[in-house]
PDB file of N, CA and C in Angstrom:
ATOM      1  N   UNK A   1      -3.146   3.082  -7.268  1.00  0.00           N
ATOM      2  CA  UNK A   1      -4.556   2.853  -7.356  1.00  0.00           C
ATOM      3  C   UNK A   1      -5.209   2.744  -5.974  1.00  0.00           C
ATOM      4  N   UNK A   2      -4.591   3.547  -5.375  1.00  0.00           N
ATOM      5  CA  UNK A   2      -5.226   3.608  -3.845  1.00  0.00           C
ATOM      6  C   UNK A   2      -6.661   3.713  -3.718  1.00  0.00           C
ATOM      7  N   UNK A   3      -7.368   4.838  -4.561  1.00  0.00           N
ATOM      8  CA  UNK A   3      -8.187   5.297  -4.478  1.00  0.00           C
ATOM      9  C   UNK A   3      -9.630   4.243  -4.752  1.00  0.00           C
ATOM     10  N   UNK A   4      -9.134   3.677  -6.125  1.00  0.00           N
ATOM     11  CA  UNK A   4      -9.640   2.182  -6.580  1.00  0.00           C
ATOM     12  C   UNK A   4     -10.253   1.057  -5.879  1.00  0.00           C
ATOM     13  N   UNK A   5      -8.850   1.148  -4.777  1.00  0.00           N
ATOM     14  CA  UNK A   5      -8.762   0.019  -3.926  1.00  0.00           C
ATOM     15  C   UNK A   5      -9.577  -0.123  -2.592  1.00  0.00           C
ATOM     16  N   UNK A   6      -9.767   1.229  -2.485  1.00  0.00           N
ATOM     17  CA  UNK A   6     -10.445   1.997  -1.393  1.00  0.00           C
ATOM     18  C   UNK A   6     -12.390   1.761  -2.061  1.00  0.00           C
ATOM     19  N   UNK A   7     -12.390   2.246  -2.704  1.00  0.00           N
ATOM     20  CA  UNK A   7     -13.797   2.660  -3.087  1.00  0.00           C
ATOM     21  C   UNK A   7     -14.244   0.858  -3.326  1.00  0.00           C
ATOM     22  N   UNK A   8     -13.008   0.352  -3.831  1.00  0.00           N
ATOM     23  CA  UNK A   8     -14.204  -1.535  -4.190  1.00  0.00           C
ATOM     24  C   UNK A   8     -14.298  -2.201  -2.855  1.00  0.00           C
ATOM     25  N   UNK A   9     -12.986  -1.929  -1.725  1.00  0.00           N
ATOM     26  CA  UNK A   9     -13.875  -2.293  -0.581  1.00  0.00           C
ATOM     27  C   UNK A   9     -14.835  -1.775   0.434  1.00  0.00           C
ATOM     28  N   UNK A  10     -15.052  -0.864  -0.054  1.00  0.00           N
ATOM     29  CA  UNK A  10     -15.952  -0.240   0.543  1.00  0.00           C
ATOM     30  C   UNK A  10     -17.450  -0.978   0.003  1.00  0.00           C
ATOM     31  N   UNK A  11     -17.503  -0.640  -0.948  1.00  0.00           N
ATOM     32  CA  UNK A  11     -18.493  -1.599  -2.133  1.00  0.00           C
ATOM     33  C   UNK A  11     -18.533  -2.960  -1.242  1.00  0.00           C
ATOM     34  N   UNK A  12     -17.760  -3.783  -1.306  1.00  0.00           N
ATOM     35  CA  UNK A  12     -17.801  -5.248  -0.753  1.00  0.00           C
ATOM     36  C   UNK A  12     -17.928  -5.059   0.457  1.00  0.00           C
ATOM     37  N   UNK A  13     -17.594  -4.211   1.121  1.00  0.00           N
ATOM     38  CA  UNK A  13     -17.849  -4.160   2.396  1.00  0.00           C
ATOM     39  C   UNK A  13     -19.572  -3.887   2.838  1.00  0.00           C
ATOM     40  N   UNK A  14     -20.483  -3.380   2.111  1.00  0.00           N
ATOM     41  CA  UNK A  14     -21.779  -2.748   2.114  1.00  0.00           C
ATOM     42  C   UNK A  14     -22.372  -3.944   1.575  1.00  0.00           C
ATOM     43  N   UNK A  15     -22.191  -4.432   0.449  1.00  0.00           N
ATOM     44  CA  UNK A  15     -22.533  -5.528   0.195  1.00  0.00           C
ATOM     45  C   UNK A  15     -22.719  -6.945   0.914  1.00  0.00           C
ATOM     46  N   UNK A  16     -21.474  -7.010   2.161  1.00  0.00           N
ATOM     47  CA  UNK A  16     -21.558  -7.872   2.509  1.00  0.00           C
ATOM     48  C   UNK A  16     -22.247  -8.002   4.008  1.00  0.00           C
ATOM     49  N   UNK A  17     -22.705  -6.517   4.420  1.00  0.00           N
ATOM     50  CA  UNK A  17     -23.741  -6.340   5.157  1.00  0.00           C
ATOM     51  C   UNK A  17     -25.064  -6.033   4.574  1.00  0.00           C
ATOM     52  N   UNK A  18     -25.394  -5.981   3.547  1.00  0.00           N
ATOM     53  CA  UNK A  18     -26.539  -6.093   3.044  1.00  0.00           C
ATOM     54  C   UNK A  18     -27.029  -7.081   2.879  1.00  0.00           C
ATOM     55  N   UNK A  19     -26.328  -8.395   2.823  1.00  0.00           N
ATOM     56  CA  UNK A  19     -26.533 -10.169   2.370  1.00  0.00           C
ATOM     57  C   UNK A  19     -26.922 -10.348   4.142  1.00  0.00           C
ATOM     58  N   UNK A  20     -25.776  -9.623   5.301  1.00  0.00           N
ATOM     59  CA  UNK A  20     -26.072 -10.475   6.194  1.00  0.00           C
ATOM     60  C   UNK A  20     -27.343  -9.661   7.055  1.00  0.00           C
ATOM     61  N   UNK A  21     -27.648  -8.564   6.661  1.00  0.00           N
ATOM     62  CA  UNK A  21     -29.243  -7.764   7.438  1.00  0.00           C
ATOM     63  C   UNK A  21     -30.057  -8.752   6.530  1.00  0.00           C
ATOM     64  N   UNK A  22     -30.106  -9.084   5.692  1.00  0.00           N
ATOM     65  CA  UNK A  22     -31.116  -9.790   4.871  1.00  0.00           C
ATOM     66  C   UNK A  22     -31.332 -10.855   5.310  1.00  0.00           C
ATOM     67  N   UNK A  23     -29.880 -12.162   5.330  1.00  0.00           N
ATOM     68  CA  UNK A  23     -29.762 -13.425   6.247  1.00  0.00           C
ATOM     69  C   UNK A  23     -30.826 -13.188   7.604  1.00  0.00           C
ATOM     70  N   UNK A  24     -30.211 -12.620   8.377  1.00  0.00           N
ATOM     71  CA  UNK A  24     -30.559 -12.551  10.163  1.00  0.00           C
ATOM     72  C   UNK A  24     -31.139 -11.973  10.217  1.00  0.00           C
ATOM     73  N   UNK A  25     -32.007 -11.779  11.901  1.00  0.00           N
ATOM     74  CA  UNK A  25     -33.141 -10.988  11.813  1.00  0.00           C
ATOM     75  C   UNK A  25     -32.545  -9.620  13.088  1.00  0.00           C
ATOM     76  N   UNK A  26     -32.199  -8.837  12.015  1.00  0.00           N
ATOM     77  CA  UNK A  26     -31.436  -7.402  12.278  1.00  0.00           C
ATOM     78  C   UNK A  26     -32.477  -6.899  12.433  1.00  0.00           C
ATOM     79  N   UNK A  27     -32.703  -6.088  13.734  1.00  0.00           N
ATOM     80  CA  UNK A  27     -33.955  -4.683  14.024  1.00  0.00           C
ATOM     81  C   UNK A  27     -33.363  -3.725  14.086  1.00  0.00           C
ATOM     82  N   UNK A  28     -31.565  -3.229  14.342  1.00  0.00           N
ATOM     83  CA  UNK A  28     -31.252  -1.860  14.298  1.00  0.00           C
ATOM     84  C   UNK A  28     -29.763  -1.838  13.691  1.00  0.00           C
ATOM     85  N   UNK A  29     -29.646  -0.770  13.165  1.00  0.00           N
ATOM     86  CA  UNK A  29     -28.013  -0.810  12.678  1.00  0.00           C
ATOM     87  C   UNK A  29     -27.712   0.279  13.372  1.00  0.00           C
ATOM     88  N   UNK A  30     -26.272  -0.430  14.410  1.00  0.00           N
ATOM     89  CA  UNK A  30     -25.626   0.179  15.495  1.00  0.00           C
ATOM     90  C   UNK A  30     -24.158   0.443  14.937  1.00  0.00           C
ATOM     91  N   UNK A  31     -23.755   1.452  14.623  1.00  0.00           N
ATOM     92  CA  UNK A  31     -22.178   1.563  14.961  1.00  0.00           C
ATOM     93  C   UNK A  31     -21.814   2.602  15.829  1.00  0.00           C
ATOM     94  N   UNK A  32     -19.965   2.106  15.675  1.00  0.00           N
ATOM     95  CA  UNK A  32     -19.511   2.713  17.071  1.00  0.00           C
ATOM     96  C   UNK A  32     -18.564   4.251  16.830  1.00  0.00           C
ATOM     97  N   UNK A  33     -19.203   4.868  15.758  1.00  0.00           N
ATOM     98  CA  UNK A  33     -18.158   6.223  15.144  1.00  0.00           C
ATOM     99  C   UNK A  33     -18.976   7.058  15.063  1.00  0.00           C
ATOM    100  N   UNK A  34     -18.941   8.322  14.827  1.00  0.00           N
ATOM    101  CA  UNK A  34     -20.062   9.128  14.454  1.00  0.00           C
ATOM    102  C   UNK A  34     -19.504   9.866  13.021  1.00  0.00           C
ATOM    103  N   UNK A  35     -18.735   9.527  12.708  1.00  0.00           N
ATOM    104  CA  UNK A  35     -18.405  10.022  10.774  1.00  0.00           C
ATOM    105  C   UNK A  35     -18.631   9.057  10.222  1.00  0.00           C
ATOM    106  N   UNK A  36     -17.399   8.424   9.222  1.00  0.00           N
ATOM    107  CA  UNK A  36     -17.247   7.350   8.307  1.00  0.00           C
ATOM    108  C   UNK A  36     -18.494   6.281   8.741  1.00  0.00           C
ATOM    109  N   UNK A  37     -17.891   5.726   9.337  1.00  0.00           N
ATOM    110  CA  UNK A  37     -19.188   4.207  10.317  1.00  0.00           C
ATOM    111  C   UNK A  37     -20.480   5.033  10.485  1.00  0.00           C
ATOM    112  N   UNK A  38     -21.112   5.880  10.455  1.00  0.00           N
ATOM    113  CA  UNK A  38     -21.979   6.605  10.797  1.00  0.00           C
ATOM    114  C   UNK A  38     -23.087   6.778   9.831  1.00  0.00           C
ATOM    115  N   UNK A  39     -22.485   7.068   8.463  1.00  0.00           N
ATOM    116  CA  UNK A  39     -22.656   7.457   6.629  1.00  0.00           C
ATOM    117  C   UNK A  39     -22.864   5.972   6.685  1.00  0.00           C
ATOM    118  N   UNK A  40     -22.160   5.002   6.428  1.00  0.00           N
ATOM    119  CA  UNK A  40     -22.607   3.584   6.173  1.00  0.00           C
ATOM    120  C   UNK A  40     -23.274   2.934   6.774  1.00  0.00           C
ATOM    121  N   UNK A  41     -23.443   3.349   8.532  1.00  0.00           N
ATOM    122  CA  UNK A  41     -24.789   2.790   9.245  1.00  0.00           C
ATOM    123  C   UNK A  41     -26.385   3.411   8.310  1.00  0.00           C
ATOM    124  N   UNK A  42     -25.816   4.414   8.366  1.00  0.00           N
ATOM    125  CA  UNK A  42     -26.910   5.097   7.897  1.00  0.00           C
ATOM    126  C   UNK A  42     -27.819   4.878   6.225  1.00  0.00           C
ATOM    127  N   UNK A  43     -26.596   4.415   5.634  1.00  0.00           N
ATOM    128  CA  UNK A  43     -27.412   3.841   4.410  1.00  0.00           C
ATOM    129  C   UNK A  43     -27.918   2.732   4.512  1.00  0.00           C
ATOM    130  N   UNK A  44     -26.945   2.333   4.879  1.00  0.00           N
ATOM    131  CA  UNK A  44     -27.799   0.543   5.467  1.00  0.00           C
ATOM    132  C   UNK A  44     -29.239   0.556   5.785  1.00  0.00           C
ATOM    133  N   UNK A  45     -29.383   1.387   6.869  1.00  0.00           N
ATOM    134  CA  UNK A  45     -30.503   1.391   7.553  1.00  0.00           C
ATOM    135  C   UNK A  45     -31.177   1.939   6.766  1.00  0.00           C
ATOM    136  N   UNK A  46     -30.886   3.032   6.097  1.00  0.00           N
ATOM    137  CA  UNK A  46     -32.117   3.284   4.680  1.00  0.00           C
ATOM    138  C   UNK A  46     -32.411   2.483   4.280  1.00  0.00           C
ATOM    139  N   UNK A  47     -31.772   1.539   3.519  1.00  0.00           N
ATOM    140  CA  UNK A  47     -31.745   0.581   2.258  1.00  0.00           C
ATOM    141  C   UNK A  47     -32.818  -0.510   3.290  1.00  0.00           C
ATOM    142  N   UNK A  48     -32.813  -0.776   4.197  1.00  0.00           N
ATOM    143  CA  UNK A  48     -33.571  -2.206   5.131  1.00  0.00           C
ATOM    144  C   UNK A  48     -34.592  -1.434   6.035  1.00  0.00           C
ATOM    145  N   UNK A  49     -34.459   0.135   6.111  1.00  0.00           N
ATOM    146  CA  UNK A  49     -35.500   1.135   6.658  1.00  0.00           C
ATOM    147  C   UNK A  49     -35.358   0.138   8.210  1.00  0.00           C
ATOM    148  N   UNK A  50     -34.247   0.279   8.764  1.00  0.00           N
ATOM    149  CA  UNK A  50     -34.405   0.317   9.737  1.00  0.00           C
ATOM    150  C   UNK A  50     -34.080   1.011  10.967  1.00  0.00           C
ATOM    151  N   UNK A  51     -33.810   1.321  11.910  1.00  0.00           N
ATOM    152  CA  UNK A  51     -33.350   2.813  12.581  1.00  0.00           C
ATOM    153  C   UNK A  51     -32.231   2.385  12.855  1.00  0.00           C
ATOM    154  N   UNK A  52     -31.356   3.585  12.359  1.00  0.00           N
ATOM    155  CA  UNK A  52     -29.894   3.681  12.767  1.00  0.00           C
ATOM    156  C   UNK A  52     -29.541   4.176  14.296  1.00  0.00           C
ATOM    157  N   UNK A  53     -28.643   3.644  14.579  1.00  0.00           N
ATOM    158  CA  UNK A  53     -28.621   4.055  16.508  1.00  0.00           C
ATOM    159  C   UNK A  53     -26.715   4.806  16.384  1.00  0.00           C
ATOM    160  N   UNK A  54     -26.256   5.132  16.460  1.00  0.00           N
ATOM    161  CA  UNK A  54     -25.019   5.958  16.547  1.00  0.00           C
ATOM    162  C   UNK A  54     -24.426   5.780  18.184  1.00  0.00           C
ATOM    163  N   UNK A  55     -23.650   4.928  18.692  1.00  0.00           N
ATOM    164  CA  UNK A  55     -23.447   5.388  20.166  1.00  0.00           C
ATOM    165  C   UNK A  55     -21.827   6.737  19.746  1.00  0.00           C
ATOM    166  N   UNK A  56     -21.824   7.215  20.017  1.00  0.00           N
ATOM    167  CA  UNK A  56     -20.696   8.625  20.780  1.00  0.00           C
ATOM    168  C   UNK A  56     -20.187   7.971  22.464  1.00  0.00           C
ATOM    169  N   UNK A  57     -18.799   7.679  22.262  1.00  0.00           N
ATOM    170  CA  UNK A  57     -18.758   7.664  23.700  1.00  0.00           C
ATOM    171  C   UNK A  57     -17.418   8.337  24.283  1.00  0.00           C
ATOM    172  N   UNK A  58     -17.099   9.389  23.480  1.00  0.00           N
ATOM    173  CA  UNK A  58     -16.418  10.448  23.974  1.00  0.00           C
ATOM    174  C   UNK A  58     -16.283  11.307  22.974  1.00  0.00           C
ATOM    175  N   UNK A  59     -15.118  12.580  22.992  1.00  0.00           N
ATOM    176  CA  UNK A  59     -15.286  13.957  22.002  1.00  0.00           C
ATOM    177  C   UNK A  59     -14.367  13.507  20.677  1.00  0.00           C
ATOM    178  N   UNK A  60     -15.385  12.946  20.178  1.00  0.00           N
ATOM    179  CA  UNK A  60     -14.395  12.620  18.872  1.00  0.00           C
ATOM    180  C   UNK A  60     -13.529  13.499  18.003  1.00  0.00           C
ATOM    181  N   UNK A  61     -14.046  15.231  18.356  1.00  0.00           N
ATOM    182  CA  UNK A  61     -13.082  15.908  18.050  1.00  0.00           C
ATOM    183  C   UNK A  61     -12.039  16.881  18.403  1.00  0.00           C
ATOM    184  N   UNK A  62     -12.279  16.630  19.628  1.00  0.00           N
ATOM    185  CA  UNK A  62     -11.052  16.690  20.920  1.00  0.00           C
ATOM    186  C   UNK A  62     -10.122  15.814  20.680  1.00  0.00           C
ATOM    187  N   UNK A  63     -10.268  14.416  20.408  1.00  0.00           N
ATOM    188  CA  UNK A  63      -9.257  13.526  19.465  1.00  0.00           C
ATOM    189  C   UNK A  63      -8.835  13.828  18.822  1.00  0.00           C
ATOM    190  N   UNK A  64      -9.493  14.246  17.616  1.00  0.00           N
ATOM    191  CA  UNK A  64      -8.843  14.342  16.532  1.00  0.00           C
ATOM    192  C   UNK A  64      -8.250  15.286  16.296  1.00  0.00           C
ATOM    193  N   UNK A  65      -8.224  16.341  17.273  1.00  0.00           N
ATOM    194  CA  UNK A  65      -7.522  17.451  17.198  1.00  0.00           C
ATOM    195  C   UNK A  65      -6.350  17.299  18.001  1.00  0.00           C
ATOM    196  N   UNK A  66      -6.349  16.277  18.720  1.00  0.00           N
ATOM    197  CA  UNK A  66      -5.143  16.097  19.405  1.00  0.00           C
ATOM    198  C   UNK A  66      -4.275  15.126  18.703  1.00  0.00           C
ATOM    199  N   UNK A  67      -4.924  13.827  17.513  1.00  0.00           N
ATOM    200  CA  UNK A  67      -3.733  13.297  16.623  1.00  0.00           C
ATOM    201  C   UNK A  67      -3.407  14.472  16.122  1.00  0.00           C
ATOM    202  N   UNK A  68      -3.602  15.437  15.702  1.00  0.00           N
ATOM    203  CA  UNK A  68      -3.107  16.287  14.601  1.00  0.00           C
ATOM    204  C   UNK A  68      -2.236  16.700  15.012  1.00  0.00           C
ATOM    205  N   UNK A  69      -2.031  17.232  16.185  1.00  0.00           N
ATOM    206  CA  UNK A  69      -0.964  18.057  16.751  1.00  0.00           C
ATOM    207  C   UNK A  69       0.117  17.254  16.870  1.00  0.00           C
ATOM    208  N   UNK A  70      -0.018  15.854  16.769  1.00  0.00           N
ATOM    209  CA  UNK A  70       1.256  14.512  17.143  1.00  0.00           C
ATOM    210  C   UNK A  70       2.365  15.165  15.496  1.00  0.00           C
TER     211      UNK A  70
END
């Protein structure tokens, strides 16, 4: 039930930044990925309409093309 297990924390995980942008007084949703973390900054910031900021701080797919080859 990997898949299961995957998708409800993801759920709780959104959820439990949605309680805390609501709590505090959040003006931008920053993450540090430009895929996965990127999609969930990004709804966030829909959902509270606030601007999503993305930092990139190198070739994320120059990486990832280099785990692959491991």
């Amino acid at each position: 039930m990997p898949v299961l297990n995957f998708v409800l924390a993801q759920t709780l995980l959104l959820w439990r930044l949605h309680r805390l942008v609501n709590e505090e007084d959040v003006s931008i949703i920053r993450v540090g990925n430009p895929y996965y973390q990127a999609l969930l900054g990004y709804l966030l910031a829909q959902v509270h309409r606030l601007p999503p900021v993305i930092r990139v701080n190198g070739n994320y797919d120059a990486t990832f093309d280099a785990m692959k080859e491991r």
